[in-house]
Protein backbone atom coordinates (compact mmCIF):
# COMPACT_ATOMS: atom_id res chain seq x y z
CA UNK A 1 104.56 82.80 77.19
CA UNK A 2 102.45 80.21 78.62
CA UNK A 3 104.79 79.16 81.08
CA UNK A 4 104.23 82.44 83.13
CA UNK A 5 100.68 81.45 83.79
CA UNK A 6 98.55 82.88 86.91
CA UNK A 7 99.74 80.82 89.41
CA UNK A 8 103.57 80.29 88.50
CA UNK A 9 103.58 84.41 88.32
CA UNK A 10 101.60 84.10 92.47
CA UNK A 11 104.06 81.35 93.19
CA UNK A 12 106.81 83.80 92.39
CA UNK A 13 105.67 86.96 93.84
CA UNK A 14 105.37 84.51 97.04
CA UNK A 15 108.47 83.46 96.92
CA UNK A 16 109.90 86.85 96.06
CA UNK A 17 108.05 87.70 98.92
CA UNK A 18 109.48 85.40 101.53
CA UNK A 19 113.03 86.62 100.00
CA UNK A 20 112.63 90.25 101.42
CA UNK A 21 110.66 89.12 103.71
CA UNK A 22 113.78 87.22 105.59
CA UNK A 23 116.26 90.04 104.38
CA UNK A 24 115.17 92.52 106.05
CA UNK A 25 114.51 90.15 109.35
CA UNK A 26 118.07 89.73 108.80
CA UNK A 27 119.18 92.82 108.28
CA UNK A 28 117.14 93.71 111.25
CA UNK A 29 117.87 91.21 113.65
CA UNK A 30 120.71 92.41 115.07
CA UNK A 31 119.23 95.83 115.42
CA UNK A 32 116.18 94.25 117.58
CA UNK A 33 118.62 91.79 119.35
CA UNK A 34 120.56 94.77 121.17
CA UNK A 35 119.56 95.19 124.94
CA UNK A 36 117.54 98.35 125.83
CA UNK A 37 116.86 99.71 128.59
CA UNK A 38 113.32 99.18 129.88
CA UNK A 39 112.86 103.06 130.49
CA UNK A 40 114.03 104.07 126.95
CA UNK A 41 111.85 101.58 125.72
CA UNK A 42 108.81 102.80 127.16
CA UNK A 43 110.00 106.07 126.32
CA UNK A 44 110.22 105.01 122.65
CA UNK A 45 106.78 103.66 122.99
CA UNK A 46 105.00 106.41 124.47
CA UNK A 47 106.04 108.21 121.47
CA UNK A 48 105.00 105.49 119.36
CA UNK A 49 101.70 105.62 120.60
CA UNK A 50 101.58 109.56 120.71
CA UNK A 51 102.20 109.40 116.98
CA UNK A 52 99.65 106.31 115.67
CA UNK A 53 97.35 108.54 114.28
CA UNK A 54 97.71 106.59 110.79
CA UNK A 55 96.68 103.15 112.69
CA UNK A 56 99.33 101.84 111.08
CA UNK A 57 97.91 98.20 112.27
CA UNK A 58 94.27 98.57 111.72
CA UNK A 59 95.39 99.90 108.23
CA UNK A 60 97.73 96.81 107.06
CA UNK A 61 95.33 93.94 108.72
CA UNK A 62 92.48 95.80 106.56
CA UNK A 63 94.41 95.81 103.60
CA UNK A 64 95.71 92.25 103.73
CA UNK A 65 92.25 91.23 104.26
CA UNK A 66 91.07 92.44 101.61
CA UNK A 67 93.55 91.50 99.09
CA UNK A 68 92.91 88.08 100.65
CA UNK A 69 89.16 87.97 99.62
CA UNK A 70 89.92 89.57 96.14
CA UNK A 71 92.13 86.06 95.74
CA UNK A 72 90.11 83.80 96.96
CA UNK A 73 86.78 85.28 95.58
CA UNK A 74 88.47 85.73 92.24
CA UNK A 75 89.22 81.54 91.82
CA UNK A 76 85.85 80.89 93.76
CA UNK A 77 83.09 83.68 93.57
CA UNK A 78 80.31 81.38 94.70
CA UNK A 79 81.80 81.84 98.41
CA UNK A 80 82.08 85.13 98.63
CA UNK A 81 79.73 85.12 101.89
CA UNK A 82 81.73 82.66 104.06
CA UNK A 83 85.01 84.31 102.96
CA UNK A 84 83.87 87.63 103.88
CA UNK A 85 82.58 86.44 107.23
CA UNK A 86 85.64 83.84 108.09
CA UNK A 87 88.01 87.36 107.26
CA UNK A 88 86.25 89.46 109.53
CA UNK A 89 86.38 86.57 112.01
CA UNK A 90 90.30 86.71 111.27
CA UNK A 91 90.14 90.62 111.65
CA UNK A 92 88.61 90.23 115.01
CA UNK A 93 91.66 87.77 116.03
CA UNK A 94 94.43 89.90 114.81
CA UNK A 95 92.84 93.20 116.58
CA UNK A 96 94.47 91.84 120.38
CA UNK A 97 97.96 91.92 118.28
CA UNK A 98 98.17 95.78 117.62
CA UNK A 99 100.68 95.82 120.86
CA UNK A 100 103.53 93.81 119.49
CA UNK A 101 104.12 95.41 116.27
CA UNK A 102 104.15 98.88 118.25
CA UNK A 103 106.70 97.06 120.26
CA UNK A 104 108.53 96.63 117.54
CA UNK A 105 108.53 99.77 116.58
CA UNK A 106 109.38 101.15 119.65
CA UNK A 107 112.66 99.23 119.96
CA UNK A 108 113.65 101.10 116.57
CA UNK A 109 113.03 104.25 117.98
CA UNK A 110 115.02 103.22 121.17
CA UNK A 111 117.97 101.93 119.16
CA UNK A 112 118.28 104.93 117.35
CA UNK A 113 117.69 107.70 120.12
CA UNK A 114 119.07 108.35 123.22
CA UNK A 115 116.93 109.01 126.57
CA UNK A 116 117.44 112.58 126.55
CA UNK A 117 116.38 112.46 122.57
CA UNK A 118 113.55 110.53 123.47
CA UNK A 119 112.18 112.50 126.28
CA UNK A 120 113.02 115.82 124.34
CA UNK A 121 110.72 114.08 121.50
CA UNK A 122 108.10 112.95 123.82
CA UNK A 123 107.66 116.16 125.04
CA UNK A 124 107.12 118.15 122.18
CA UNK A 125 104.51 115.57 120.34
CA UNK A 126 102.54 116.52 123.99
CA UNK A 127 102.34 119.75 123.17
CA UNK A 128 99.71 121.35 121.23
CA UNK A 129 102.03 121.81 118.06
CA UNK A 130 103.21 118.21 118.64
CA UNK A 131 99.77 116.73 118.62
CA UNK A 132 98.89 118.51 115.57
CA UNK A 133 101.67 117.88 113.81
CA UNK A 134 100.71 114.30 114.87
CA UNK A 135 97.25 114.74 113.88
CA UNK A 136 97.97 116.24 110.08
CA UNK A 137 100.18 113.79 109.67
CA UNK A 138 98.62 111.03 107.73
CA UNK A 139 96.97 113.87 105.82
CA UNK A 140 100.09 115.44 104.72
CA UNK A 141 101.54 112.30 104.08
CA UNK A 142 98.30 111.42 101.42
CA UNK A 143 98.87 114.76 100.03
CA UNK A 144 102.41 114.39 99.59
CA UNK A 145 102.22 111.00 98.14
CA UNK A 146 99.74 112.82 95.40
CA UNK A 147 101.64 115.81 94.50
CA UNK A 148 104.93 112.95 94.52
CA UNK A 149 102.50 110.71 91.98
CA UNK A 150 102.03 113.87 88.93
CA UNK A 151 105.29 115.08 89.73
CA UNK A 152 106.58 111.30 88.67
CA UNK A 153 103.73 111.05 85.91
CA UNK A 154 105.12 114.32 84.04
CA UNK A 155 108.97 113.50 84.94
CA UNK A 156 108.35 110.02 82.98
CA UNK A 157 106.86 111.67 80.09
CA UNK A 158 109.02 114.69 79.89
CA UNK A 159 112.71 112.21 80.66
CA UNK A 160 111.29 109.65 78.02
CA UNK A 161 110.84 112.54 75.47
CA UNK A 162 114.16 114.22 76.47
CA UNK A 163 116.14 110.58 75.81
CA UNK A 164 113.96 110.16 72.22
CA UNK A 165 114.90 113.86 71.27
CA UNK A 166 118.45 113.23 72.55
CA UNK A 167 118.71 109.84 70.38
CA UNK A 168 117.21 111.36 67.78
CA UNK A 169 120.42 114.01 67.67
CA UNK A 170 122.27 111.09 67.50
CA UNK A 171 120.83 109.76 64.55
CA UNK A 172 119.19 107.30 66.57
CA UNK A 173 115.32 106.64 66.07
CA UNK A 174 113.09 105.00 68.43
């Protein structure tokens, strides 16, 4: 299969990429397109903000940059140095941008909840058991993801063996 070399199979996960990509921008779009008001926006952002304990931003630029230098450094090890420096550099210019993703995310919430929902949200993630649910968050999420990963890890195993024992009854063998 030497037509599915290493950069075909990158020129298809790109394009793949850009695929969803504009999907879901489409799907979206008339979602974000809707008129808000600017006080149930804010609302929705406060919470936003109340709630970022997973620096949701920081996190993605981080791991983008990164998988950027394992690319480039991959095809051209010799400037590993100037990569790593010229990505932090692009680190540094991204950082001013964490705003308008929130944004973003805050017209979601604001689409999708009313004032009163919003306030009555807003007010609880101030309280003590609000923040800490905000705070354990991420946390719980990790630990969920874990317990999620075995959980999927045995089910493969044990549903592959059920299907071979249940093809097997059928006089099937794999």
């Amino acid at each position: 299969m030497a037509f599915w070399n290493g950069n075909m199979m990158r020129g298809a996960k790109a394009v793949m990429g850009v695929v969803l990509t504009a999907g879901i921008m489409a799907m979206s779009a008339p979602l974000l397109a809707q008129e808000v008001a600017p006080e149930q926006l804010a609302m929705a952002r406060k919470y936003v903000d109340l709630t970022d304990r997973g620096a949701v931003f920081e996190t993605t630029v981080v791991e983008v940059g990164i998988d950027t230098m394992r690319q480039i450094v991959t095809q051209n090890p010799e400037i590993l140095d100037q990569t790593n420096e010229t990505i932090g550099d692009v680190i540094k210019e991204y950082n001013g941008r964490k705003g308008e993703l929130l944004d973003q995310f805050a017209r979601v919430y604001a689409m999708r909840f009313t004032m009163e929902e919003l306030t009555e949200i807003v007010n609880f993630y101030e309280s003590a058991t609000g923040q800490k649910l905000a705070a354990a968050n991420s946390e719980v999420n990790t630990d969920i993801r874990r317990i999620l990963q075995v959980y999927t890890n045995n089910l493969r195993t044990e549903f592959f063996a059920k299907v071979r024992s249940g093809l097997r009854a059928k006089g099937v063998e794999i």
